[in-house]
Protein backbone atom coordinates (compact mmCIF):
# COMPACT_ATOMS: atom_id res chain seq x y z
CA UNK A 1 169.32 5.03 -42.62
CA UNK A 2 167.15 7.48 -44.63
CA UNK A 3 165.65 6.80 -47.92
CA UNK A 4 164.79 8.69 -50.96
CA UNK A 5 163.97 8.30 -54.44
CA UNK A 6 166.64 10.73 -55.72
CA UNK A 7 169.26 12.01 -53.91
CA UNK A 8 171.15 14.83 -55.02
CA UNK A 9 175.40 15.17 -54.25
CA UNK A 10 176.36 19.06 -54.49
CA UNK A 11 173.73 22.08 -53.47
CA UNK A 12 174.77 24.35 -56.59
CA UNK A 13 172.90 25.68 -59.73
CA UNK A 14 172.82 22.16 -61.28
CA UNK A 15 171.60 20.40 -58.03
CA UNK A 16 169.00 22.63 -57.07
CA UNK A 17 167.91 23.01 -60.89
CA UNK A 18 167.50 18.76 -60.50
CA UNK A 19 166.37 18.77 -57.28
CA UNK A 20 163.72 20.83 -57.70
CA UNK A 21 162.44 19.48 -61.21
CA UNK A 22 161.81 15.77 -59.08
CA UNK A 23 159.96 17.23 -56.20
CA UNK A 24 157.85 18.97 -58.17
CA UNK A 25 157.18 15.71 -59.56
CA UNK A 26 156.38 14.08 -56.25
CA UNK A 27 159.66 12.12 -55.60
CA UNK A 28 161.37 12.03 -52.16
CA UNK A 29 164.16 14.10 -52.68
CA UNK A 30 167.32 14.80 -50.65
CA UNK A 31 170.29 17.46 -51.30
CA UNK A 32 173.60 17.00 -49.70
CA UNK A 33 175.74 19.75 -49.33
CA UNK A 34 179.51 19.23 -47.90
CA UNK A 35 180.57 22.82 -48.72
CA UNK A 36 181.18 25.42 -45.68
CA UNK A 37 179.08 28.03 -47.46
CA UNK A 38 175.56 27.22 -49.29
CA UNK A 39 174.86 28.63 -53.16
CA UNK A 40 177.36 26.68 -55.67
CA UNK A 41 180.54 27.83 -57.09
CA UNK A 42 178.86 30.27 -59.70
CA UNK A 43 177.53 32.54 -56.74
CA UNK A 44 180.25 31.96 -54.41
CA UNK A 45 183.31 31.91 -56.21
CA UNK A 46 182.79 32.31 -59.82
CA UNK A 47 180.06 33.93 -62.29
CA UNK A 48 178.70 36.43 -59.61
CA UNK A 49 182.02 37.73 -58.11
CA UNK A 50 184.32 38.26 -60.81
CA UNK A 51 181.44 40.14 -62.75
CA UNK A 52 181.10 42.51 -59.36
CA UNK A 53 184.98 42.92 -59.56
CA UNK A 54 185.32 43.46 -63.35
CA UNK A 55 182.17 46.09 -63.18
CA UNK A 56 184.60 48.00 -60.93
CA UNK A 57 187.22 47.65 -63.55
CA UNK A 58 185.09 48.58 -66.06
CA UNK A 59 184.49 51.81 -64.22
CA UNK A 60 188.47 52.39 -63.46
CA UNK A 61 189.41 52.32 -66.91
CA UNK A 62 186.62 54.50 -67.95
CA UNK A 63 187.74 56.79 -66.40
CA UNK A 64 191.27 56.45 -67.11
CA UNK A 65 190.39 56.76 -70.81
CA UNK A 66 188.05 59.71 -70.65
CA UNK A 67 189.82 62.40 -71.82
CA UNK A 68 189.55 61.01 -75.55
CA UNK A 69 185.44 61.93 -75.02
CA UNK A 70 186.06 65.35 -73.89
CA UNK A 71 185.65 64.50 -70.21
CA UNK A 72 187.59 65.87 -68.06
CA UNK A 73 188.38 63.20 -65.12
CA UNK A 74 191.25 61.97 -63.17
CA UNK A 75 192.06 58.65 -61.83
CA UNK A 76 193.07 58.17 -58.03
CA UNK A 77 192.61 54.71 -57.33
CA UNK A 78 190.46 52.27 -56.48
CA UNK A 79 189.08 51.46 -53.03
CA UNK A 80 189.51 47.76 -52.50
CA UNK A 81 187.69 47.52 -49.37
CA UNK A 82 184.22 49.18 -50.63
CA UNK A 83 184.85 46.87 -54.13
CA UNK A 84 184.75 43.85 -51.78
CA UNK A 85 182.20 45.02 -49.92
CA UNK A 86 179.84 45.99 -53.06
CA UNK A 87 180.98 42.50 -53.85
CA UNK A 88 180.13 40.92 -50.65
CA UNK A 89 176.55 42.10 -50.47
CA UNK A 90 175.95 41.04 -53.63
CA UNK A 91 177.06 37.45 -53.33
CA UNK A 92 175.52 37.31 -49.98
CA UNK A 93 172.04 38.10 -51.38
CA UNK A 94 172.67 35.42 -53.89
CA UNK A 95 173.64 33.31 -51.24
CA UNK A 96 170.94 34.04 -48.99
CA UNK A 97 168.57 33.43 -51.50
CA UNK A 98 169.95 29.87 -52.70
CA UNK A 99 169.59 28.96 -49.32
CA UNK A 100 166.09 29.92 -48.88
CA UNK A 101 165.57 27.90 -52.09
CA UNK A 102 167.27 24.70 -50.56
CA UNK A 103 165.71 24.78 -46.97
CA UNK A 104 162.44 25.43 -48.63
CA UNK A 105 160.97 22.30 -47.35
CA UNK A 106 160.13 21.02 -50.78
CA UNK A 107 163.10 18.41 -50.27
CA UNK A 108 165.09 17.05 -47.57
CA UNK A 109 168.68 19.08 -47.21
CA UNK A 110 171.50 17.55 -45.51
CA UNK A 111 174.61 19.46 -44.83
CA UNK A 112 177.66 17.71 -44.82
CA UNK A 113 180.14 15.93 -46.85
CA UNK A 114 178.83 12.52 -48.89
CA UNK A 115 180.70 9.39 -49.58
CA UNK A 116 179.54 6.22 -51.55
CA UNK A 117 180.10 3.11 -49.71
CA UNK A 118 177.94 1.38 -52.27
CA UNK A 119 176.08 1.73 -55.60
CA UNK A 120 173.04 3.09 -53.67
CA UNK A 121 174.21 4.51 -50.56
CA UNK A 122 176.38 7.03 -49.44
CA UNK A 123 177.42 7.88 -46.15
CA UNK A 124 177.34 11.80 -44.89
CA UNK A 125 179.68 13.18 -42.46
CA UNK A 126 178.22 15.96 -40.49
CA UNK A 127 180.65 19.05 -39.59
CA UNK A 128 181.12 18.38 -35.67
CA UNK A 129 182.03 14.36 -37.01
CA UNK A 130 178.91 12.64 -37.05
CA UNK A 131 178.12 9.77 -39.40
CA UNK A 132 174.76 9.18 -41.35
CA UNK A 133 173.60 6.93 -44.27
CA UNK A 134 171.71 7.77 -46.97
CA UNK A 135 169.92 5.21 -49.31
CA UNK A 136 168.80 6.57 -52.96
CA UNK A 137 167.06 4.79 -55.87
CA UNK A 138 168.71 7.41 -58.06
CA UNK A 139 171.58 10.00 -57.35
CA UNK A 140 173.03 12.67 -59.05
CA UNK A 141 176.41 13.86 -58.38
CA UNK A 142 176.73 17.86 -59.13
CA UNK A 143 179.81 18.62 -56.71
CA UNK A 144 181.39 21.05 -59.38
CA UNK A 145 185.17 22.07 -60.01
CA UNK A 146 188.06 23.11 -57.85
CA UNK A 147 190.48 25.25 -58.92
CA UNK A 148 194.02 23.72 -60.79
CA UNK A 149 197.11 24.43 -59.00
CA UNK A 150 199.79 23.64 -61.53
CA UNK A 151 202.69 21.33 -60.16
CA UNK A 152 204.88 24.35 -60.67
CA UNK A 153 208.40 24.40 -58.32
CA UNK A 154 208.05 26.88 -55.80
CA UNK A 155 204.92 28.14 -56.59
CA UNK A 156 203.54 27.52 -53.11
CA UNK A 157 206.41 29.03 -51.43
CA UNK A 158 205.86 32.41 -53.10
CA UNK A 159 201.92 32.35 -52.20
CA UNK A 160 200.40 32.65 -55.37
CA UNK A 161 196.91 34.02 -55.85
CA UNK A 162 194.44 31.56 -57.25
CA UNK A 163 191.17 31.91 -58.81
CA UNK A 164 189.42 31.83 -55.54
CA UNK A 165 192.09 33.81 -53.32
CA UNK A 166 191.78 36.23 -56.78
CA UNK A 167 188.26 37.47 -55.62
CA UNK A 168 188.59 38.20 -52.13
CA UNK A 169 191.54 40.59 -52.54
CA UNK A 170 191.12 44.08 -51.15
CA UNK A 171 195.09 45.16 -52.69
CA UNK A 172 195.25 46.11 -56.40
CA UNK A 173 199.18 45.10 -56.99
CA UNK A 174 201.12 47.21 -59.11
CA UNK A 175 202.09 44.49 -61.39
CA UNK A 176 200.87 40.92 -61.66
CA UNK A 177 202.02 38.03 -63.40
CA UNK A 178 199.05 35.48 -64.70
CA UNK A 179 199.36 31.88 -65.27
CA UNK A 180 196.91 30.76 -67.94
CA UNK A 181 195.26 31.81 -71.12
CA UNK A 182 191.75 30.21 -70.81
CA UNK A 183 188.40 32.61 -69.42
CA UNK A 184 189.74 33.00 -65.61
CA UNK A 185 193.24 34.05 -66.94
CA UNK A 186 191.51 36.53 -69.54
CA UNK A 187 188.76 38.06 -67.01
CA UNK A 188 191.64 38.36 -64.43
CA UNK A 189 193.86 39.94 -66.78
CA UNK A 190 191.46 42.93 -67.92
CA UNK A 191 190.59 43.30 -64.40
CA UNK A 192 193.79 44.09 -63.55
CA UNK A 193 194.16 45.89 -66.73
CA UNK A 194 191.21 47.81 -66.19
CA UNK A 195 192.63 49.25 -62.91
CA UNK A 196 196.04 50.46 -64.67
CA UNK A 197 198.10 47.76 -63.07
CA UNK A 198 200.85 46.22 -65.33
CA UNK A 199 199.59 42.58 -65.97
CA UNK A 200 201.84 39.99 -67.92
CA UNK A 201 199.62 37.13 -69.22
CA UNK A 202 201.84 34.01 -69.97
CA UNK A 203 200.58 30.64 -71.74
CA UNK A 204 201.84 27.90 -72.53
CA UNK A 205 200.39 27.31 -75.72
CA UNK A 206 200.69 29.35 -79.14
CA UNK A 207 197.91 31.47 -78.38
CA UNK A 208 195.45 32.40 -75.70
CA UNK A 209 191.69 30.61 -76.33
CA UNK A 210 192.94 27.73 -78.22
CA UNK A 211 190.79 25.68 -78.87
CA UNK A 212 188.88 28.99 -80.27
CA UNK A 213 189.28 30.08 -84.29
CA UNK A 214 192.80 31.08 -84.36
CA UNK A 215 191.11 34.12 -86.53
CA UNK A 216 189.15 34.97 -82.94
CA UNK A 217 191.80 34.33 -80.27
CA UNK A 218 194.56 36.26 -82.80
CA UNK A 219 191.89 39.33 -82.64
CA UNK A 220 191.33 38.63 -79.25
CA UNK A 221 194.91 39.25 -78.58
CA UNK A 222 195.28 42.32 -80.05
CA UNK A 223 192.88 44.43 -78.18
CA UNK A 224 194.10 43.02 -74.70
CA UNK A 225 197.50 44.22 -75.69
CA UNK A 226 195.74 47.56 -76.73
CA UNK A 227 194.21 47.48 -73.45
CA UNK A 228 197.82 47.20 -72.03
CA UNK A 229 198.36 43.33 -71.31
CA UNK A 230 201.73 41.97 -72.14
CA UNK A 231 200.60 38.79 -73.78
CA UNK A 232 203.21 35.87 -73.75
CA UNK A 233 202.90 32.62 -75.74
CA UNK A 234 204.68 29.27 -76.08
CA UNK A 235 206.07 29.35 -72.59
CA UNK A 236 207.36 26.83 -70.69
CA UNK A 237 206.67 27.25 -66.75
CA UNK A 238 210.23 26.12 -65.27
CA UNK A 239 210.16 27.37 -61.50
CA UNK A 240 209.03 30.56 -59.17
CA UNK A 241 210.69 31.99 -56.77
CA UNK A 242 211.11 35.21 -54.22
CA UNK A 243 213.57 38.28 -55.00
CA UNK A 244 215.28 40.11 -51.60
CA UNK A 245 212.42 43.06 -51.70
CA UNK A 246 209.80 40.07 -52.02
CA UNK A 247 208.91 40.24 -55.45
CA UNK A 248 207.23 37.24 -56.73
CA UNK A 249 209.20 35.81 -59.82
CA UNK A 250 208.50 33.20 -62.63
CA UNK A 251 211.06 31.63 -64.32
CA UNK A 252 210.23 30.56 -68.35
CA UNK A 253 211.53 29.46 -71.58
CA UNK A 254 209.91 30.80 -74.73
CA UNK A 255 212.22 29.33 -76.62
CA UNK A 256 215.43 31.06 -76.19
CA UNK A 257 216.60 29.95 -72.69
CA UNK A 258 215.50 30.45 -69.52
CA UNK A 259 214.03 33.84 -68.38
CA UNK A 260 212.38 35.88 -65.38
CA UNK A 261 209.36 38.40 -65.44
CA UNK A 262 209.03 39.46 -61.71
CA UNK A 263 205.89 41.30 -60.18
CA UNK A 264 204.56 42.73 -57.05
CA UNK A 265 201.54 39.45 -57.61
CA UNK A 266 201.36 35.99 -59.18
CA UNK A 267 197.96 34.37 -60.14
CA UNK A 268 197.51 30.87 -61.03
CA UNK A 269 194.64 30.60 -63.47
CA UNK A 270 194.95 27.50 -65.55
CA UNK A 271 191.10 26.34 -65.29
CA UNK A 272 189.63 24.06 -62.91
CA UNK A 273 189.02 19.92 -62.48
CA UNK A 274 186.17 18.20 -61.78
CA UNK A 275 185.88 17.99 -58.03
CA UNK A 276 185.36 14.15 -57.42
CA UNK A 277 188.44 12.53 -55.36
CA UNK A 278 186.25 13.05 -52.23
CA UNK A 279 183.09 10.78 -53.17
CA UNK A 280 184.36 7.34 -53.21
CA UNK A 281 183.22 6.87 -57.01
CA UNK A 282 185.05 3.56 -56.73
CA UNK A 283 182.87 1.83 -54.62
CA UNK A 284 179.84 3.15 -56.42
CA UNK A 285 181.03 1.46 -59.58
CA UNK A 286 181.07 4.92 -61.59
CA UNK A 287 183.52 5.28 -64.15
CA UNK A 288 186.01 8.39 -64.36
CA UNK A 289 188.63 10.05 -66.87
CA UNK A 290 191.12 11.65 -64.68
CA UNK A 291 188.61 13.40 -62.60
CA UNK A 292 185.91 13.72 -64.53
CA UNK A 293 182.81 11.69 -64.79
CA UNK A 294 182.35 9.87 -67.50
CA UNK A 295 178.49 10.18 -68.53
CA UNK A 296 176.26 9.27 -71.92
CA UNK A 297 174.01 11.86 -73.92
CA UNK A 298 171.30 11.46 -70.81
CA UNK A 299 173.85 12.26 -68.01
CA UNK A 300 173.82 8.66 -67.00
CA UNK A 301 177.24 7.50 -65.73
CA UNK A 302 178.67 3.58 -65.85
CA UNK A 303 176.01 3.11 -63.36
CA UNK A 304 172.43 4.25 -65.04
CA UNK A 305 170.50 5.14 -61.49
CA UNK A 306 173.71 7.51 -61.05
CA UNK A 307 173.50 10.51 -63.00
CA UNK A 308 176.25 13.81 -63.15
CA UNK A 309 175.85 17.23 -64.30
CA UNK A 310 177.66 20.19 -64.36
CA UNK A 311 181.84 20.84 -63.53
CA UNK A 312 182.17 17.26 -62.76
CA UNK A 313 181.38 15.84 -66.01
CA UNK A 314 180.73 18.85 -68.33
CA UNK A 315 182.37 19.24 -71.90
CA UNK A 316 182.07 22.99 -71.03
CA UNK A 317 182.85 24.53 -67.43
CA UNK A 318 179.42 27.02 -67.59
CA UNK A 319 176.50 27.37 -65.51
CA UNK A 320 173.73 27.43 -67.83
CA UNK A 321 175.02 24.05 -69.45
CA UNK A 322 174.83 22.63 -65.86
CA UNK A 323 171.49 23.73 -65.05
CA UNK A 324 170.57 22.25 -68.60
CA UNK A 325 172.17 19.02 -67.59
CA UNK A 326 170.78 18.59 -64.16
CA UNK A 327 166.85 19.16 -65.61
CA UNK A 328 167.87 16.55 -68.07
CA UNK A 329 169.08 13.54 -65.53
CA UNK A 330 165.96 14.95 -63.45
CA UNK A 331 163.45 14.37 -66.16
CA UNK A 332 165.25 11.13 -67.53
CA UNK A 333 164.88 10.39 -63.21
CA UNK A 334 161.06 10.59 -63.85
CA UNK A 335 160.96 8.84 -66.86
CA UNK A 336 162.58 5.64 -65.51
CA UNK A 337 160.23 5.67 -62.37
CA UNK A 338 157.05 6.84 -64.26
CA UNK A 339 157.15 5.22 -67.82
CA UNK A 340 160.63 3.32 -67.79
CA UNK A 341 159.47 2.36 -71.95
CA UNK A 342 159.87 5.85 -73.28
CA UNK A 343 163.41 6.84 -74.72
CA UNK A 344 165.46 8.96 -72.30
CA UNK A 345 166.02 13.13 -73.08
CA UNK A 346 169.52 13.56 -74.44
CA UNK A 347 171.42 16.98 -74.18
CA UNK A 348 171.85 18.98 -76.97
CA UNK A 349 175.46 20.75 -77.16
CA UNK A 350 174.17 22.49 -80.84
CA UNK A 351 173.60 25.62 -78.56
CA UNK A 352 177.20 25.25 -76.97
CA UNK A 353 177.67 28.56 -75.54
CA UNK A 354 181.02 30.44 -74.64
CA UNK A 355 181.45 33.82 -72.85
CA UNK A 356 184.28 35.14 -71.60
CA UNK A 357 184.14 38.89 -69.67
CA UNK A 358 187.50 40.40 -70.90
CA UNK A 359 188.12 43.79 -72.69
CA UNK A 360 187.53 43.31 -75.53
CA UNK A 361 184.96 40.48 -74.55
CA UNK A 362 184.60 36.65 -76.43
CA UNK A 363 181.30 34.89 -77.15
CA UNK A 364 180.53 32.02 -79.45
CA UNK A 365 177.44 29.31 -80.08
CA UNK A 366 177.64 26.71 -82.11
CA UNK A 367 180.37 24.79 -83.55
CA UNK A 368 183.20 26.76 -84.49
CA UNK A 369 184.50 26.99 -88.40
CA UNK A 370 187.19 24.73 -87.48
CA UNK A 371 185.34 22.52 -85.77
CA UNK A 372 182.70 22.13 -88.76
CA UNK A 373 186.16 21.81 -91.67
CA UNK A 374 187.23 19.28 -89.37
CA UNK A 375 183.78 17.40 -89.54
CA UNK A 376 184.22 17.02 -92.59
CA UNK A 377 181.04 19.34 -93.24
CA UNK A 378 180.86 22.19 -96.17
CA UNK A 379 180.37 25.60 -95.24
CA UNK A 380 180.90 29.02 -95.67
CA UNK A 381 181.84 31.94 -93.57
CA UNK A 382 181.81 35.61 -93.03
CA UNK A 383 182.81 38.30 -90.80
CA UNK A 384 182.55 42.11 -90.24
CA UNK A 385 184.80 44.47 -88.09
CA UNK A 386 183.65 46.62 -85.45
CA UNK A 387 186.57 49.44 -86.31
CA UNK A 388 183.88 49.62 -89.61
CA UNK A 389 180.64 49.81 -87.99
CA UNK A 390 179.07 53.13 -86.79
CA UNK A 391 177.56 52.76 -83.85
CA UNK A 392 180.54 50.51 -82.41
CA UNK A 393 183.13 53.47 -83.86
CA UNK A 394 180.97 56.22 -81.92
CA UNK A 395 181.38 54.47 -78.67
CA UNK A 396 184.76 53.64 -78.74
CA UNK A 397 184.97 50.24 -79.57
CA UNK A 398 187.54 49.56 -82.58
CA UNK A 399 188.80 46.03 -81.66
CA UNK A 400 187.31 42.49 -82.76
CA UNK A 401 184.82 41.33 -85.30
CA UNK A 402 182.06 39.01 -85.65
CA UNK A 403 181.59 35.81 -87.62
CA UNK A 404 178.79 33.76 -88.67
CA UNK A 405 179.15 30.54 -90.29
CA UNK A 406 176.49 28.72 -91.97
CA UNK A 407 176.08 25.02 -94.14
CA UNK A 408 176.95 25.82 -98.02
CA UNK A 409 174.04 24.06 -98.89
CA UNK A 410 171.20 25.19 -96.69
CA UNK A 411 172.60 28.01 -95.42
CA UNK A 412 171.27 26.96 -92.32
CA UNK A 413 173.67 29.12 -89.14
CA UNK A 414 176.03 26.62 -87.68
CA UNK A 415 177.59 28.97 -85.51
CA UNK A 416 179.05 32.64 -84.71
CA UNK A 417 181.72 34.26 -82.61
CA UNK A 418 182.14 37.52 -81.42
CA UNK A 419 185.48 39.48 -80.29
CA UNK A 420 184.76 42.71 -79.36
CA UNK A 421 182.32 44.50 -77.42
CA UNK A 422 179.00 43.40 -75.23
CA UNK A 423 180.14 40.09 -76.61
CA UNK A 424 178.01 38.08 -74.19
CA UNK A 425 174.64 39.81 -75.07
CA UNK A 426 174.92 40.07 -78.51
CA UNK A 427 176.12 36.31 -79.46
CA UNK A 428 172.51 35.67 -77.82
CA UNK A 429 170.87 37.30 -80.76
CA UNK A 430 172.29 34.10 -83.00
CA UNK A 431 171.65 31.89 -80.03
CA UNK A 432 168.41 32.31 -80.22
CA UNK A 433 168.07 32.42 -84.47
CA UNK A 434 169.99 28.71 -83.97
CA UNK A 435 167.25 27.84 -81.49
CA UNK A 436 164.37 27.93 -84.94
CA UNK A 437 167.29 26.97 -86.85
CA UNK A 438 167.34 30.19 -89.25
CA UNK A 439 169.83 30.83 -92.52
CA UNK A 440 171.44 33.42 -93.15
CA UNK A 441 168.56 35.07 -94.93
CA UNK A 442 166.47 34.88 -92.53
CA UNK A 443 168.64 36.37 -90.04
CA UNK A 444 169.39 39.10 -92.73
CA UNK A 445 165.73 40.09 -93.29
CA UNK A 446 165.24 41.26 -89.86
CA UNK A 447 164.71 44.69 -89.41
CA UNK A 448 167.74 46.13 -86.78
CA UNK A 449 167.43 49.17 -85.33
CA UNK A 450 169.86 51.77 -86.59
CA UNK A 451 172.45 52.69 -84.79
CA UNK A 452 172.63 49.42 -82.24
CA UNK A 453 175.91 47.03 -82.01
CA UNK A 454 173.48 44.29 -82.91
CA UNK A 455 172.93 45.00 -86.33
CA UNK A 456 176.78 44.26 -87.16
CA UNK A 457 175.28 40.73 -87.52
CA UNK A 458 172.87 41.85 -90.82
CA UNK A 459 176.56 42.09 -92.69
CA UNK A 460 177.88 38.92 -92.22
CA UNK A 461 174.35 37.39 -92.87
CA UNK A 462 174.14 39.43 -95.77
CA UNK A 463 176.49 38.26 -97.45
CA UNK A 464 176.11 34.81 -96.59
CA UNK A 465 172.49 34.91 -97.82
């Protein structure tokens, strides 16, 4: 039996972010990690990789479209094998360096998978069978997602892609048929798009991003269609199935009876759950919904020495809200073993931060308008179109807006959403005017350098002022 003071379940950004913070701070510390490959889903099979592949896509359609800039260029293909090795090396120096960072020394790192077989101990299973127990004053379980395979009939049978198998793939299909509407769907789908493949996006809700403004996911929509994605909405998934010259089939109902789209592909990409059916929560005493953890504004589950952070208990599948998340338990760790009087830290969602990597791109902080009108709370809103701002016009980029919304009173920003382009990067600009809690007129009196994307945002805060 080996003891610790904290113990950490799950080697990933939020583990080794935790980890970390409590050996610096002189605990005993232990990581276990049950996964065949060391780094955390954002490295392995998530943020890193599907940024690598949609850079290549980026490129592809580039040049597919360059002939409205003057440029003369034609498009032969795309090498799959030298994307996924580009891809490959990249991930692996992520990797390598994540491992450095775990087998450091600074903490204790156990490979293998953990189990609780009570409130304080779990038991690790080594990889050639071996079984070791591991006693913690305080754990934190940051074991992440897996992917969602929808209970669809026949969906095995015809191989589908998934979000993982999505990222390894050396073969650009023809035509593809995605599952989903959410970020993975969306990223997948201008990949695809990107490359000049025919992509059909199909969702079973009204609209892709829904629990976005409808005003963003409706503008949202319309430049992936530009961009050539057949978008589908208020489908029902009824089966899937194999033609005679093995093309992959879906069967739906939007409505009017049944119906088939069939493709050279299929991709599953309906989001991800909280992987936890492996660690024996039960006889920890830790209290779940569905899969996911259930935890309090200090990452403390039904159990206060066991904390959670990240995919497993996370309002919001990203991995800068996990990181966040894990320092939090870590600190609150300290706090109970140093000074167990003072109040515990309690994460902030204010910042709540969104990004999705599509063509046109998505990005949002804050609460969104809807969110604040159902609060209950007053406010007002404005937007601005890129198809009416210059610097966005001279580069091409006519689709999606942006939106700030503030407090009637105060003025005070509340939150913003971008459609459109370099979405991720410029919603930080408000991110970090939410951070000193800014109005409107402050955010309009800062000088923006002409011409830039980011000044777009002196309109709506111009007017709001």
């Amino acid at each position: 039996m080996q003891d610790f003071d904290f113990v950490v379940i799950g080697g990933g950004s939020a583990g080794y972010a935790a980890a970390s913070a409590c050996a610096r701070g002189g605990l005993s510390t232990a990581v276990i990690e049950g996964g065949a490959e060391v780094g955390g889903l954002c490295i392995l099979r998530g943020c890193m990789p599907s940024k690598a592949l949609l850079a290549t896509s980026v490129r592809a359609a580039a040049v597919r479209h360059a002939a409205e800039f003057g440029v003369h260029a034609e498009f032969i293909g795309i090498d799959g094998a030298a994307m996924q090795k580009r891809k490959r090396a990249l991930v692996e120096d992520f990797a390598g360096y994540r491992r450095s960072q775990l087998e450091s020394g600074r903490f204790t790192f156990i490979r293998g998978a953990a189990r609780f077989i009570e409130p304080h101990t779990v038991e690790v299973r080594s990889f050639d069978g071996e079984l070791s127990k591991v006693r913690a004053r305080f754990v934190l379980i940051a074991t992440g997602s897996t992917q969602f395979i929808p209970p669809l009939p026949g969906l095995k049978e015809i191989e589908p892609l998934g979000s993982d198998e999505f990222l390894s793939q050396e073969h650009i299909p023809r035509s593809i048929v995605i599952l989903g509407g959410g970020a993975i769907a969306l990223e997948a789908a201008s990949f695809y798009a990107g490359t000049g493949a025919r992509v059909t996006l199909l969702q079973r809700s009204s609209r892709i991003l829904k629990d976005a403004d409808p005003d963003a996911s409706e503008a949202l929509s319309e430049g992936l269609v530009k961009s050539g994605i057949d978008i589908r909405t208020n489908i029902q998934l009824l089966r899937a199935s194999k033609t005679s010259d093995k093309l992959k089939c879906i069967e739906f109902d939007a409505g009017a009876g049944p119906e088939f789209i069939c493709a050279e592909e299929v991709m599953h990409a309906l989001g991800r759950v909280p992987a936890t059916d492996h660690l024996g929560l039960g006889a920890a005493g830790v209290e779940v919904s569905g899969s996911a953890i259930k935890t309090s504004p200090t990452q403390q589950t039904s159990q206060p020495h066991i904390f959670a952070a990240g995919d497993v208990c996370s309002p919001l599948q990203v991995v800068h809200l996990a990181v966040t998340q894990g320092e939090i338990a870590a600190r609150n760790v300290l706090r109970l073993i140093r000074t167990p009087v003072e109040p515990l830290e309690e994460t902030d969602y204010r910042l709540k931060m969104l990004a999705i990597f599509s063509e046109p791109g998505f990005a949002s902080v804050g609460l969104s308008e809807r969110e604040l009108l159902d609060s209950g709370r007053e406010t007002l809103s404005a937007s601005y179109p890129f198809n009416d701002h210059g610097k966005s016009m001279v580069e091409g980029f006519l689709d999606g807006f942006v939106k700030l919304v503030v407090c009637k009173a105060s003025r005070e920003i509340l939150g913003a959403t971008v459609v459109g382009p370099h979405a991720a990067e410029l919603i930080h600009e408000i991110v970090v005017a939410m951070h000193f809690r800014a109005t409107a007129g402050d955010l309009a009196r800062i000088p923006h350098y002409h011409p830039t994307l980011s000044e777009i945002w002196t309109y709506p805060a111009e007017e709001l002022a």
